[in-house]
C-alpha atoms as a PDB file:
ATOM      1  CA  UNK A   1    -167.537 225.269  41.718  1.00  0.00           C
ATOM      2  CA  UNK A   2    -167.350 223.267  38.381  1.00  0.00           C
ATOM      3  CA  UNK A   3    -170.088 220.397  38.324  1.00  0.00           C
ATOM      4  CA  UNK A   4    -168.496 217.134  38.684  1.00  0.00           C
ATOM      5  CA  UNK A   5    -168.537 215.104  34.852  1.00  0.00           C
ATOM      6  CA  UNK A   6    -170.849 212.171  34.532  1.00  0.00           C
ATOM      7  CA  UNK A   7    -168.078 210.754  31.893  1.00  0.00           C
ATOM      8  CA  UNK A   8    -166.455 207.621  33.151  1.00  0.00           C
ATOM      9  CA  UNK A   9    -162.817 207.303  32.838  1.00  0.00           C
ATOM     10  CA  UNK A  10    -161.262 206.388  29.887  1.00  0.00           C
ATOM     11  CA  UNK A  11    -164.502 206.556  28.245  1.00  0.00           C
ATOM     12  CA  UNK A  12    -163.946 206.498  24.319  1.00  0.00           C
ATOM     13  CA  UNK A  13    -166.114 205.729  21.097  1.00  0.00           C
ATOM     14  CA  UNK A  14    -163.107 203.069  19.886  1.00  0.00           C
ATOM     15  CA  UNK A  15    -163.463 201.377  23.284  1.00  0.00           C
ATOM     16  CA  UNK A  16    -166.926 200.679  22.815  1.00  0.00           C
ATOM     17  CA  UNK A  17    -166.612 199.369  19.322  1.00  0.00           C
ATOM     18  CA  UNK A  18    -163.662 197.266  20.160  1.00  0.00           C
ATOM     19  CA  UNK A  19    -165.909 195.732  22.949  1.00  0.00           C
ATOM     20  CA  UNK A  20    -168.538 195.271  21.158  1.00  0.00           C
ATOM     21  CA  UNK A  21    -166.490 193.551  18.454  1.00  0.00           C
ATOM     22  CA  UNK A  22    -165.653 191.302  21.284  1.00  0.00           C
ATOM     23  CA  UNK A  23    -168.581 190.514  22.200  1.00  0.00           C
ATOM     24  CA  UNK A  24    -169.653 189.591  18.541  1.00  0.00           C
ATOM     25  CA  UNK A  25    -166.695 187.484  18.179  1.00  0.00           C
ATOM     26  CA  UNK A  26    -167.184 185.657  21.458  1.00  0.00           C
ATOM     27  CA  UNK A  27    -170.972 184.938  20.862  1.00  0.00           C
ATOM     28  CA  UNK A  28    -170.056 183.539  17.076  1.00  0.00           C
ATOM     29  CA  UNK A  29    -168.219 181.369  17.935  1.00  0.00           C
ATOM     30  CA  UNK A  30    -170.115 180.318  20.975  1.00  0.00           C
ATOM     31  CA  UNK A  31    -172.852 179.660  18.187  1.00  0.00           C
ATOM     32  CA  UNK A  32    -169.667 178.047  15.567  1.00  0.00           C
ATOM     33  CA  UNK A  33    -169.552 175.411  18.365  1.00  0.00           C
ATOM     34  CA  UNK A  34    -172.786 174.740  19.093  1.00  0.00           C
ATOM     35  CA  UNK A  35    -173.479 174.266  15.222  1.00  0.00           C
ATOM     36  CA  UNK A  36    -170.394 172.036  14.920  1.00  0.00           C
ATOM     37  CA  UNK A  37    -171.806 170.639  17.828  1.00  0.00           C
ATOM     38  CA  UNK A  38    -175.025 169.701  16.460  1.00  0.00           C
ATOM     39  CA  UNK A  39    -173.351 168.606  13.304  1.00  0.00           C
ATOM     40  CA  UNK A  40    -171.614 166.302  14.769  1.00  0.00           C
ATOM     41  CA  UNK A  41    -174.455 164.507  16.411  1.00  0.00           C
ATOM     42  CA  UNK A  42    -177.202 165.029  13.757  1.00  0.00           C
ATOM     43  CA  UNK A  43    -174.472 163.691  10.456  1.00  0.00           C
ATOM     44  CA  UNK A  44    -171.378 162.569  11.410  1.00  0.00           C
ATOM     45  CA  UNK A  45    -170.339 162.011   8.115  1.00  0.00           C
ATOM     46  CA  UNK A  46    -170.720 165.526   6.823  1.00  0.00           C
ATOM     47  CA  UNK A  47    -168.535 166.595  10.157  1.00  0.00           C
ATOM     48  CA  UNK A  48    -166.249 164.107   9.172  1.00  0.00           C
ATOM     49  CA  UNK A  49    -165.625 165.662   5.985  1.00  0.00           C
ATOM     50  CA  UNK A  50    -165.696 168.877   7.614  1.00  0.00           C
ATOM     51  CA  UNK A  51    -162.768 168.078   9.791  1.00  0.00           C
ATOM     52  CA  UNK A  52    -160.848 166.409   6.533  1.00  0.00           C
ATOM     53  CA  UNK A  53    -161.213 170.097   4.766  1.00  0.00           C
ATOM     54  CA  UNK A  54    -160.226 171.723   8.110  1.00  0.00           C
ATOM     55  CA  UNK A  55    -157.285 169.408   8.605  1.00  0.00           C
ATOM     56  CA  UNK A  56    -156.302 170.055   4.520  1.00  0.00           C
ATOM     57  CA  UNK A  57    -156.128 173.544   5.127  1.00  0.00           C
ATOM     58  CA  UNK A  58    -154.023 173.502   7.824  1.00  0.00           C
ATOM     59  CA  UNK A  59    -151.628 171.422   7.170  1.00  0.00           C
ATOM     60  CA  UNK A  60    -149.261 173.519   4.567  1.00  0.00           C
ATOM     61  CA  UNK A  61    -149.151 176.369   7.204  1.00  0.00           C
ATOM     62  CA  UNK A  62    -148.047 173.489   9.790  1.00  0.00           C
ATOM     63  CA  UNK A  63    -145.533 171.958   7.202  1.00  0.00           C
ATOM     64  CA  UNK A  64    -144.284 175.574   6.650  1.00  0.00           C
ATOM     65  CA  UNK A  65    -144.370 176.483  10.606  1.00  0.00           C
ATOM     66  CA  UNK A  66    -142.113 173.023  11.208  1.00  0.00           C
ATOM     67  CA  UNK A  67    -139.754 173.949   8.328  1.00  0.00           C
ATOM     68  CA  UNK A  68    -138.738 176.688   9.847  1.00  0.00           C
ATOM     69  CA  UNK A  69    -137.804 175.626  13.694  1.00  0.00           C
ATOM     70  CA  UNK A  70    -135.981 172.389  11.999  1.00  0.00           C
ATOM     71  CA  UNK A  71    -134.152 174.995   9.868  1.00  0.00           C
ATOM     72  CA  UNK A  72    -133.401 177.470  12.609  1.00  0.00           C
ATOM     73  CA  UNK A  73    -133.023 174.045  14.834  1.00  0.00           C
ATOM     74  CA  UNK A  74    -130.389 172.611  11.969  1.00  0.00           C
ATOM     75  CA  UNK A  75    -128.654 176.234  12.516  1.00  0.00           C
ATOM     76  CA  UNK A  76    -127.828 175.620  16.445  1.00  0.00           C
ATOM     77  CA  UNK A  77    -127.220 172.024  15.889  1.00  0.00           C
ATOM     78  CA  UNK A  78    -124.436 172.989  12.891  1.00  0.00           C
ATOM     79  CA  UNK A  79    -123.159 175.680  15.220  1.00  0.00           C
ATOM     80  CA  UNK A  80    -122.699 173.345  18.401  1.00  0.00           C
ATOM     81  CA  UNK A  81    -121.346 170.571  16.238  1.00  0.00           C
ATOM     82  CA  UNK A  82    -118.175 172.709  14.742  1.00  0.00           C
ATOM     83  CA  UNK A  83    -117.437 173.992  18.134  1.00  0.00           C
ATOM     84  CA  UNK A  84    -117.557 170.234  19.301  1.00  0.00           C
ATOM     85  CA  UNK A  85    -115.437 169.087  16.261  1.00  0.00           C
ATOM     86  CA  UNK A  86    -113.119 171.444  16.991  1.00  0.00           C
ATOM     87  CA  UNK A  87    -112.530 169.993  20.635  1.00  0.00           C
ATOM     88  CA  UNK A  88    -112.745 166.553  19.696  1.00  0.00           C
ATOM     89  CA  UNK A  89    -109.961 167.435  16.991  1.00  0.00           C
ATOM     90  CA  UNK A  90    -107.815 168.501  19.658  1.00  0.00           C
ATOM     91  CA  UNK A  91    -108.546 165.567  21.924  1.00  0.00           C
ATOM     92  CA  UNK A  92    -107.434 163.253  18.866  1.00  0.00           C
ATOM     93  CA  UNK A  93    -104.128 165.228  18.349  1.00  0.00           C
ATOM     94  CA  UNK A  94    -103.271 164.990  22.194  1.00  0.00           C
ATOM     95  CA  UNK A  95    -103.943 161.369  21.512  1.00  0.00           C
ATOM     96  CA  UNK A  96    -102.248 161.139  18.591  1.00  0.00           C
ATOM     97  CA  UNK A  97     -98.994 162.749  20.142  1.00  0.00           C
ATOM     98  CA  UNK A  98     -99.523 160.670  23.117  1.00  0.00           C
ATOM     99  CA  UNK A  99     -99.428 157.420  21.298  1.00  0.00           C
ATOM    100  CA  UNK A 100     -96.652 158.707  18.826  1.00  0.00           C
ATOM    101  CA  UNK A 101     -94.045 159.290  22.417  1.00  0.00           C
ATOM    102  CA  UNK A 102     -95.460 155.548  23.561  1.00  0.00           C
ATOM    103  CA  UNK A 103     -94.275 153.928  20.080  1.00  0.00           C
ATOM    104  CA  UNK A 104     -91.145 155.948  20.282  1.00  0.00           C
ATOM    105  CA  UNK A 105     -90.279 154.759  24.180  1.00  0.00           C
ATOM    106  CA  UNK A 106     -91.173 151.300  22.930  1.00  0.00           C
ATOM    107  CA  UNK A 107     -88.546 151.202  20.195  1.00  0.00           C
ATOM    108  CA  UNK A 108     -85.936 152.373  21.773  1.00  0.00           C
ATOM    109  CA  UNK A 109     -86.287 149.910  24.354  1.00  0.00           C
ATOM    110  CA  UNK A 110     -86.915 147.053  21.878  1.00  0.00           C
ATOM    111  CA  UNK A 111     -83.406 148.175  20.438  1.00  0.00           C
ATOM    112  CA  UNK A 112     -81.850 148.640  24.134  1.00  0.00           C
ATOM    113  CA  UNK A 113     -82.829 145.142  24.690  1.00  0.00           C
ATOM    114  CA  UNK A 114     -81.428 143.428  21.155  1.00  0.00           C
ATOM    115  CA  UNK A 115     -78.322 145.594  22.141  1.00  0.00           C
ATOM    116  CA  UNK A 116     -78.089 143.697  25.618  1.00  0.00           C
ATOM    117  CA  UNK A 117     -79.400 140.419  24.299  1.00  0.00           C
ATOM    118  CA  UNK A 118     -76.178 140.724  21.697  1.00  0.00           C
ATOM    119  CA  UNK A 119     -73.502 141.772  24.318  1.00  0.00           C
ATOM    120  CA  UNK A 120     -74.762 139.001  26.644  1.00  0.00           C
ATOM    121  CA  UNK A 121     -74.502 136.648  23.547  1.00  0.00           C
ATOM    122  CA  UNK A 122     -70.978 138.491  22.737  1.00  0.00           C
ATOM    123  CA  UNK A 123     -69.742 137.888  26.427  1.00  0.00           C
ATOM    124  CA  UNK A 124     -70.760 133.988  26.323  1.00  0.00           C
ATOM    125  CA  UNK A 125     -68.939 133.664  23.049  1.00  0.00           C
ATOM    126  CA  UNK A 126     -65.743 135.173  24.419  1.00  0.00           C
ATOM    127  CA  UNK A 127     -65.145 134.062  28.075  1.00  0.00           C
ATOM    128  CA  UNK A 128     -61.947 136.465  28.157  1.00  0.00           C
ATOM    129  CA  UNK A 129     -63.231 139.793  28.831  1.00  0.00           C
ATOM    130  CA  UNK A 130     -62.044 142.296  31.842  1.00  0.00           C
ATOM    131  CA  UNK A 131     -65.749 144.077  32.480  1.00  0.00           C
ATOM    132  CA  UNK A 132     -68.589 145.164  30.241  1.00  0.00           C
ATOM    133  CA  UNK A 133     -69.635 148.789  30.866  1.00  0.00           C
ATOM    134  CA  UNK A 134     -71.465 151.863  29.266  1.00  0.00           C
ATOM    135  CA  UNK A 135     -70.220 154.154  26.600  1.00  0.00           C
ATOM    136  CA  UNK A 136     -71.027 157.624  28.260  1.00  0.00           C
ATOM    137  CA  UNK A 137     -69.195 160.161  25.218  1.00  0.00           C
ATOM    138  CA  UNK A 138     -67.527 160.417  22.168  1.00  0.00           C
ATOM    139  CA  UNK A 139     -65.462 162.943  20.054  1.00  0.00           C
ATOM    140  CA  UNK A 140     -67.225 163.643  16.925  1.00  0.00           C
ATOM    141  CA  UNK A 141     -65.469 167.730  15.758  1.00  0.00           C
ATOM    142  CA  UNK A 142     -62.132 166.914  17.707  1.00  0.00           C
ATOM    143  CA  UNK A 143     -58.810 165.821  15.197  1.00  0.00           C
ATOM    144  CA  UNK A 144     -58.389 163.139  18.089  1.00  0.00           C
ATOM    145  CA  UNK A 145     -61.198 160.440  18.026  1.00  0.00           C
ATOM    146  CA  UNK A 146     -61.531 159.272  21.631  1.00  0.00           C
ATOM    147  CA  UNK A 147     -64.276 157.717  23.430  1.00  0.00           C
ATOM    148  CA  UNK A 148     -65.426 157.671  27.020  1.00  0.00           C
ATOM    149  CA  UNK A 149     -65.931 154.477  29.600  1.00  0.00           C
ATOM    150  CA  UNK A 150     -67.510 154.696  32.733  1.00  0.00           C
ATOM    151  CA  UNK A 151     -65.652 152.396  34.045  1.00  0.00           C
ATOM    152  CA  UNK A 152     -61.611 152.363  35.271  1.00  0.00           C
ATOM    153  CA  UNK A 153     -58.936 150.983  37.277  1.00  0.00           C
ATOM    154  CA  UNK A 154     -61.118 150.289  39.954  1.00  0.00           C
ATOM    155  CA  UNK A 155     -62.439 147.577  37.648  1.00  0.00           C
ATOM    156  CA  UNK A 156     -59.412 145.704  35.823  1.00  0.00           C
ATOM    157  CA  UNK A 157     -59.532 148.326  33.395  1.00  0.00           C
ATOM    158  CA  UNK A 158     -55.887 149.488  32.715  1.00  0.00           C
ATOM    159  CA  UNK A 159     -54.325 150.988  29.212  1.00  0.00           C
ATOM    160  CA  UNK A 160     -53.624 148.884  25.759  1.00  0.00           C
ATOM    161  CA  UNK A 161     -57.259 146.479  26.610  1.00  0.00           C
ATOM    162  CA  UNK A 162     -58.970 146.261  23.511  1.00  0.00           C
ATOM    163  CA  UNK A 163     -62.531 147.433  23.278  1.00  0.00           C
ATOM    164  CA  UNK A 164     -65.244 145.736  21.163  1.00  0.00           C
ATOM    165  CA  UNK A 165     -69.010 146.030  20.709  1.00  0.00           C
ATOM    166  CA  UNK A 166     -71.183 143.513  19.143  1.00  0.00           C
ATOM    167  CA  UNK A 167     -70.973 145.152  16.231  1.00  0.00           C
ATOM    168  CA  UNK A 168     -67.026 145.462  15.868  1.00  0.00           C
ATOM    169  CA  UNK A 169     -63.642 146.887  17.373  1.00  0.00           C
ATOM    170  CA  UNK A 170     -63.526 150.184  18.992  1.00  0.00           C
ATOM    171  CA  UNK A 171     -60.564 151.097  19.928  1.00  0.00           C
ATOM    172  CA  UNK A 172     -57.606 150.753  22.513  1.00  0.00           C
ATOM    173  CA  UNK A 173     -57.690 152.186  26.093  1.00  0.00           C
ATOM    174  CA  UNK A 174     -54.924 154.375  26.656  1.00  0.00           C
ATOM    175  CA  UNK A 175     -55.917 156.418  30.080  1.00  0.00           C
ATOM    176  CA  UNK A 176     -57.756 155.342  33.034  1.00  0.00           C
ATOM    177  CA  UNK A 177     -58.920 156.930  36.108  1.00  0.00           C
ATOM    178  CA  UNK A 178     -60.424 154.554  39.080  1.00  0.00           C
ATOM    179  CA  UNK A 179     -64.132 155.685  37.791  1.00  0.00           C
ATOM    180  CA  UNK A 180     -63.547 156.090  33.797  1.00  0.00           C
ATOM    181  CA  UNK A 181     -61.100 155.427  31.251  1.00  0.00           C
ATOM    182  CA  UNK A 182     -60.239 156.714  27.557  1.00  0.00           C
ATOM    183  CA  UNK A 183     -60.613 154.694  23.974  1.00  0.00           C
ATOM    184  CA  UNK A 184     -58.640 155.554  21.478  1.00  0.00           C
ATOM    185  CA  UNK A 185     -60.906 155.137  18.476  1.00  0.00           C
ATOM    186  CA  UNK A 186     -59.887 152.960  15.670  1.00  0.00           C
ATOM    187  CA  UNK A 187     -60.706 156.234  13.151  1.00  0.00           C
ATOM    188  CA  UNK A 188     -57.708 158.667  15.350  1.00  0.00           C
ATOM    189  CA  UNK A 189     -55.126 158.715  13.300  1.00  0.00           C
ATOM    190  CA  UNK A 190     -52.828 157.451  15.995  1.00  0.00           C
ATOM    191  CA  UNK A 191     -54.897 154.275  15.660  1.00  0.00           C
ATOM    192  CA  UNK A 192     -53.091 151.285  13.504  1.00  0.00           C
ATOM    193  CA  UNK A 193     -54.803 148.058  13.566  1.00  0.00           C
ATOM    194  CA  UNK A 194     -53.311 144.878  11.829  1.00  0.00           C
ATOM    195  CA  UNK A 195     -56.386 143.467   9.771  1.00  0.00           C
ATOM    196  CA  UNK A 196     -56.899 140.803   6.951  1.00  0.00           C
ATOM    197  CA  UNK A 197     -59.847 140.671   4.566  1.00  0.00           C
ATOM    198  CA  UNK A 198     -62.237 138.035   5.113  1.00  0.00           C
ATOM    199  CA  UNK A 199     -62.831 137.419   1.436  1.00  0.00           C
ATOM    200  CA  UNK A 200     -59.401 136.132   0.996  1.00  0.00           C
ATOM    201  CA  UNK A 201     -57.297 137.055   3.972  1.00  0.00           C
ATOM    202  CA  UNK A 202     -54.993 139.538   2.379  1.00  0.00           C
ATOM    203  CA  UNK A 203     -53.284 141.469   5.316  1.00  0.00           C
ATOM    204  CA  UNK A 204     -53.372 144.806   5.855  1.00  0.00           C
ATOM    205  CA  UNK A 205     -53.340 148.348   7.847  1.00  0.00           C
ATOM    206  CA  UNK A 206     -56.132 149.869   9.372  1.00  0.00           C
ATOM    207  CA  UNK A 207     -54.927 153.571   9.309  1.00  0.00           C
ATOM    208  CA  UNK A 208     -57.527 156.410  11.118  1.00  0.00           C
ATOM    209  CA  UNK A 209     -57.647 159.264   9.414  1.00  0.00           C
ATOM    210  CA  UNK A 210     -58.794 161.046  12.287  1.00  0.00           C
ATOM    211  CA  UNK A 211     -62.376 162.161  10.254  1.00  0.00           C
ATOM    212  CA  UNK A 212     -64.336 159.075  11.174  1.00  0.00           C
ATOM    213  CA  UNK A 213     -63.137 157.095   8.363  1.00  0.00           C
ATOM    214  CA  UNK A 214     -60.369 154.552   7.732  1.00  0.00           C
ATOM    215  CA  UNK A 215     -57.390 154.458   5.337  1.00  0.00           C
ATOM    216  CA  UNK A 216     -56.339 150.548   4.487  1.00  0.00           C
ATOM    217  CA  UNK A 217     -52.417 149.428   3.088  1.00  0.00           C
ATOM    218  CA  UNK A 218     -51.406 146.278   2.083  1.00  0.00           C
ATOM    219  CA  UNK A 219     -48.327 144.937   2.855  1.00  0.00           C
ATOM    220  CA  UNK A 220     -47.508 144.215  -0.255  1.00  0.00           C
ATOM    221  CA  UNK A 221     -46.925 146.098  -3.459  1.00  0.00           C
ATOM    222  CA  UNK A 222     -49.528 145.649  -6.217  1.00  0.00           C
ATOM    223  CA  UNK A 223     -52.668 145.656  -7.642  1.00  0.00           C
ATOM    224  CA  UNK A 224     -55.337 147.294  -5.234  1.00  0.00           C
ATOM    225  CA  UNK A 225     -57.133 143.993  -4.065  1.00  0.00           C
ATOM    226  CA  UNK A 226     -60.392 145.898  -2.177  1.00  0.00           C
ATOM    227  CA  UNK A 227     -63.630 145.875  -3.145  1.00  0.00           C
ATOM    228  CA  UNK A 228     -66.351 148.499  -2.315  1.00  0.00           C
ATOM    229  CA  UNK A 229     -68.788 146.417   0.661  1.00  0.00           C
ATOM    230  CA  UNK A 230     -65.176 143.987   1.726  1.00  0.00           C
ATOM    231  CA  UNK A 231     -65.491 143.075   5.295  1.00  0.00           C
ATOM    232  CA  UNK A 232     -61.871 143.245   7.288  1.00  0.00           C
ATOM    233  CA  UNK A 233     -61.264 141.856  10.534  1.00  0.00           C
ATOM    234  CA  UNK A 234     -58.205 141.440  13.246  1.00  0.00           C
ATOM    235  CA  UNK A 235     -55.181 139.656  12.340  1.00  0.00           C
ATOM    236  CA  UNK A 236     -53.933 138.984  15.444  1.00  0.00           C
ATOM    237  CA  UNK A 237     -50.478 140.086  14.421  1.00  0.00           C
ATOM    238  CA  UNK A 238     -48.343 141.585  16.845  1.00  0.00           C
ATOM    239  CA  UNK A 239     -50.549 141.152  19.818  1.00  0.00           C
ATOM    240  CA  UNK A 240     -52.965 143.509  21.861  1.00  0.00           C
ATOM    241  CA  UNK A 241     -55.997 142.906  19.399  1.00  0.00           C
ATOM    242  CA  UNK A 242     -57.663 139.280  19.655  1.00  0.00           C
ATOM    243  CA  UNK A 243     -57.959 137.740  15.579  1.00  0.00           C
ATOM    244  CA  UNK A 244     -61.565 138.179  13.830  1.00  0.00           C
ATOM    245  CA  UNK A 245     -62.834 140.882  15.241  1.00  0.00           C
ATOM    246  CA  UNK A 246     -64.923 142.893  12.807  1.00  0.00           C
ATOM    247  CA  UNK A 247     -63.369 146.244  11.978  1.00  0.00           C
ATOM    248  CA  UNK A 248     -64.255 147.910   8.913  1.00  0.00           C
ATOM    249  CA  UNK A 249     -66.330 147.991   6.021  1.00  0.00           C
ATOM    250  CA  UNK A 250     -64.357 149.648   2.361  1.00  0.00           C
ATOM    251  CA  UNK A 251     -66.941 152.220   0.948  1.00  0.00           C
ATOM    252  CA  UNK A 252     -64.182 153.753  -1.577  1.00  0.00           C
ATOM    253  CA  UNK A 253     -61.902 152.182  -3.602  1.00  0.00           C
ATOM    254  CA  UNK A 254     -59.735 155.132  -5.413  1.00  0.00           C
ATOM    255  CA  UNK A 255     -56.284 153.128  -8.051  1.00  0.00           C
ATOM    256  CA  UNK A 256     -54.345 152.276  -4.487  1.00  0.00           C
ATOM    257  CA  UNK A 257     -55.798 154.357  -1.650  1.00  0.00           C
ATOM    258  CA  UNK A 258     -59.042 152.510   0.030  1.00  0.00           C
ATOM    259  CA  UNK A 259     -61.187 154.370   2.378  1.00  0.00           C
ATOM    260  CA  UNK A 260     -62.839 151.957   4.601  1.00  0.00           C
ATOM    261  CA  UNK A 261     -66.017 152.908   7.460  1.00  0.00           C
ATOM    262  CA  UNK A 262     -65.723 151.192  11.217  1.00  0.00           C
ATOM    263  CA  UNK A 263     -68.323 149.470  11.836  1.00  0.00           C
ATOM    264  CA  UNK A 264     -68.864 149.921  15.375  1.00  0.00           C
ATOM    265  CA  UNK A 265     -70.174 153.295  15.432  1.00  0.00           C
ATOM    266  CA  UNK A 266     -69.427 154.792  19.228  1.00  0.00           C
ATOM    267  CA  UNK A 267     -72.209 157.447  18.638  1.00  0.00           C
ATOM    268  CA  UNK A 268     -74.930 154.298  18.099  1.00  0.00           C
ATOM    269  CA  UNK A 269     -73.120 152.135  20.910  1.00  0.00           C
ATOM    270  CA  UNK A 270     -74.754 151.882  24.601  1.00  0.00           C
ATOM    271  CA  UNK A 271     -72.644 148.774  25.325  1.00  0.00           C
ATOM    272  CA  UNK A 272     -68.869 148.113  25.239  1.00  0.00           C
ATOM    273  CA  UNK A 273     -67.186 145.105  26.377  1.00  0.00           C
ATOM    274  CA  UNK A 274     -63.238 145.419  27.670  1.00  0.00           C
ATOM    275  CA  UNK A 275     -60.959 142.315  26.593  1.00  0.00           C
ATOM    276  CA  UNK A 276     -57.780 140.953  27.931  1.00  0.00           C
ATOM    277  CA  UNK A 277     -54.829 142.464  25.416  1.00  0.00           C
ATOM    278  CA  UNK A 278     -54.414 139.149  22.641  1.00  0.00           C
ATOM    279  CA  UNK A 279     -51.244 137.231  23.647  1.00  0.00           C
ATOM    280  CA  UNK A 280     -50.326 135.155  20.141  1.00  0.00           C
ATOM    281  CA  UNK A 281     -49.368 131.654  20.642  1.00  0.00           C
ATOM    282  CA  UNK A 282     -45.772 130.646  19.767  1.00  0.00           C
ATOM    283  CA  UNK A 283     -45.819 128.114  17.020  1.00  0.00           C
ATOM    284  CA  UNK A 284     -45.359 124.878  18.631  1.00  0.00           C
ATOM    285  CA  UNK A 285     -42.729 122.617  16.816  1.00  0.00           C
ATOM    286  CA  UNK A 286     -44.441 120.082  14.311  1.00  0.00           C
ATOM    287  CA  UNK A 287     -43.941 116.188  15.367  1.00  0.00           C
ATOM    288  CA  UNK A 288     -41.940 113.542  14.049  1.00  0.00           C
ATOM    289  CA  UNK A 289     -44.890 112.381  11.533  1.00  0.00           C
ATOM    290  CA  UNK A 290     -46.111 115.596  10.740  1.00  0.00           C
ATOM    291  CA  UNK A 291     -42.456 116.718   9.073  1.00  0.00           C
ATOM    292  CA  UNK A 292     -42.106 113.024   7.893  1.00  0.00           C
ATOM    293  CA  UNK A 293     -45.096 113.654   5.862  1.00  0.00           C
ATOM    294  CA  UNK A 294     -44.787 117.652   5.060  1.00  0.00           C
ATOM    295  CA  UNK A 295     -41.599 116.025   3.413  1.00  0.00           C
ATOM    296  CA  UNK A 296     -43.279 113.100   1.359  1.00  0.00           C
ATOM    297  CA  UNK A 297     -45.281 115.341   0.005  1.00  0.00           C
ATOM    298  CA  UNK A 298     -42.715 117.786  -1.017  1.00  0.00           C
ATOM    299  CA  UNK A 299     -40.659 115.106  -2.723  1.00  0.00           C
END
């Protein structure tokens, strides 16, 4: 049987000398502090200045050791900061979209309400109306320019009424149901309208072309009075269509053919306002005094 070793375990030359560097280490600087120790009490001064070289000769590798976690600090902070931007950006465009829709709903109300305020005004003015309803369709590719009432019989509404809009005439109603009834549009060319021009009352003849537009005759042979920008309104003549009613506006003036725009626009029109058809009033006889002088002046 083999003798048992005496060796302990793990028993090496390099242990010993690295424990034995340990110890040497641990007893300098037991004796480091003592002598700073003593220092310190026997001259202050000199461990003053001691502790001023000490604290000079640390302080670049501090500086240099806090450079580095505010630069690798700076890195997360940049980081975190784009991916925040990035969120906040889309915040501000929901925002942005949200207050865009607000400004939208609150000017197309505004306009609802000047459209009301001016059919209310309208319906004041002209006492003689049968019912003031919605516009609920137009033709716009059709050869026959018609527009849609949602109103009918069921409220006065019955064929040759006028219809008007604050803005001008537009059109005649020519079908009714007892819910709805049909406008022909002063632009069908079925449409003829008796007008005058306001800036010197020539008569004329509001002819639709059946494109939108208006084609305007005189009824009287000669020079081409229009003007690009004249204003026409209703006669009156021959009924059906009360006098100065805005019509048309002339954007084309061509030797003797005028093309002319309506002015009430049934795609822009919320509001229409169905009027009595105009009955003209006979002309009364003129009185004793009136012909007496009518005839003075003559002579």
């Amino acid at each position: 049987m083999a003798p048992p070793s005496t060796r302990r375990p793990g028993f090496s030359r390099r242990a010993q000398y690295g424990l034995f560097l340990g110890y040497v280490v641990a007893v300098a600087g037991v004796l480091f502090a003592l002598m700073l120790l003593t220092l310190s009490v026997i001259d202050p001064r000199g461990f003053g200045a001691l502790k001023g070289a000490a604290l000079d000769a640390t302080s670049p590798v501090s500086s240099a050791g806090r450079g580095i976690v505010n630069f690798f600090g700076g890195i997360g902070s940049t980081v975190g900061n784009y991916f925040n931007a990035g969120a906040q950006n889309d915040d501000l465009k929901r925002q942005l979209a949200a207050t865009r829709r607000k400004i939208v709903e609150a000017r197309a109300t505004e306009l609802e309400n000047q459209r009301l305020k001016a059919m209310l005004k309208l319906s004041e003015t002209v006492g003689d109306e049968v019912t003031v309803t919605r516009v609920v369709g137009s033709s716009f590719d059709s050869s026959r320019r018609l527009a849609t009432l949602s109103v009918g019989s069921g409220a006065g509404v019955a064929p040759g009424q006028p219809v008007r809009s604050p803005e001008g005439l537009i059109g005649r109603v020519i079908e009714t149901g007892r819910w709805a009834s049909r406008v022909l549009l002063v632009s069908d060319g079925a449409s003829s309208v008796p007008v005058r021009l306001v800036r010197d009352g020539t008569p004329a003849i509001a002819q639709g072309l059946g494109d939108g537009s208006i084609d305007l005759k005189t009824l009287e042979v000669g020079k081409n009075p229009f003007r690009r920008g004249d204003i026409l309104v209703t006669s009156g003549v021959g009924g059906v269509y009360p006098p100065n009613v805005p019509v048309a506006v002339v954007v084309r003036v061509e030797r003797e053919r005028t093309t002319a725009r309506p002015l009430a626009d049934p795609a822009t029109v919320d509001f229409a306002m169905v009027l009595r058809p105009f009955q003209p009033v006979a002309d009364q006889p003129l009185s004793q005094a009136t012909s007496e002088a009518l005839q003075g002046a003559a002579q």
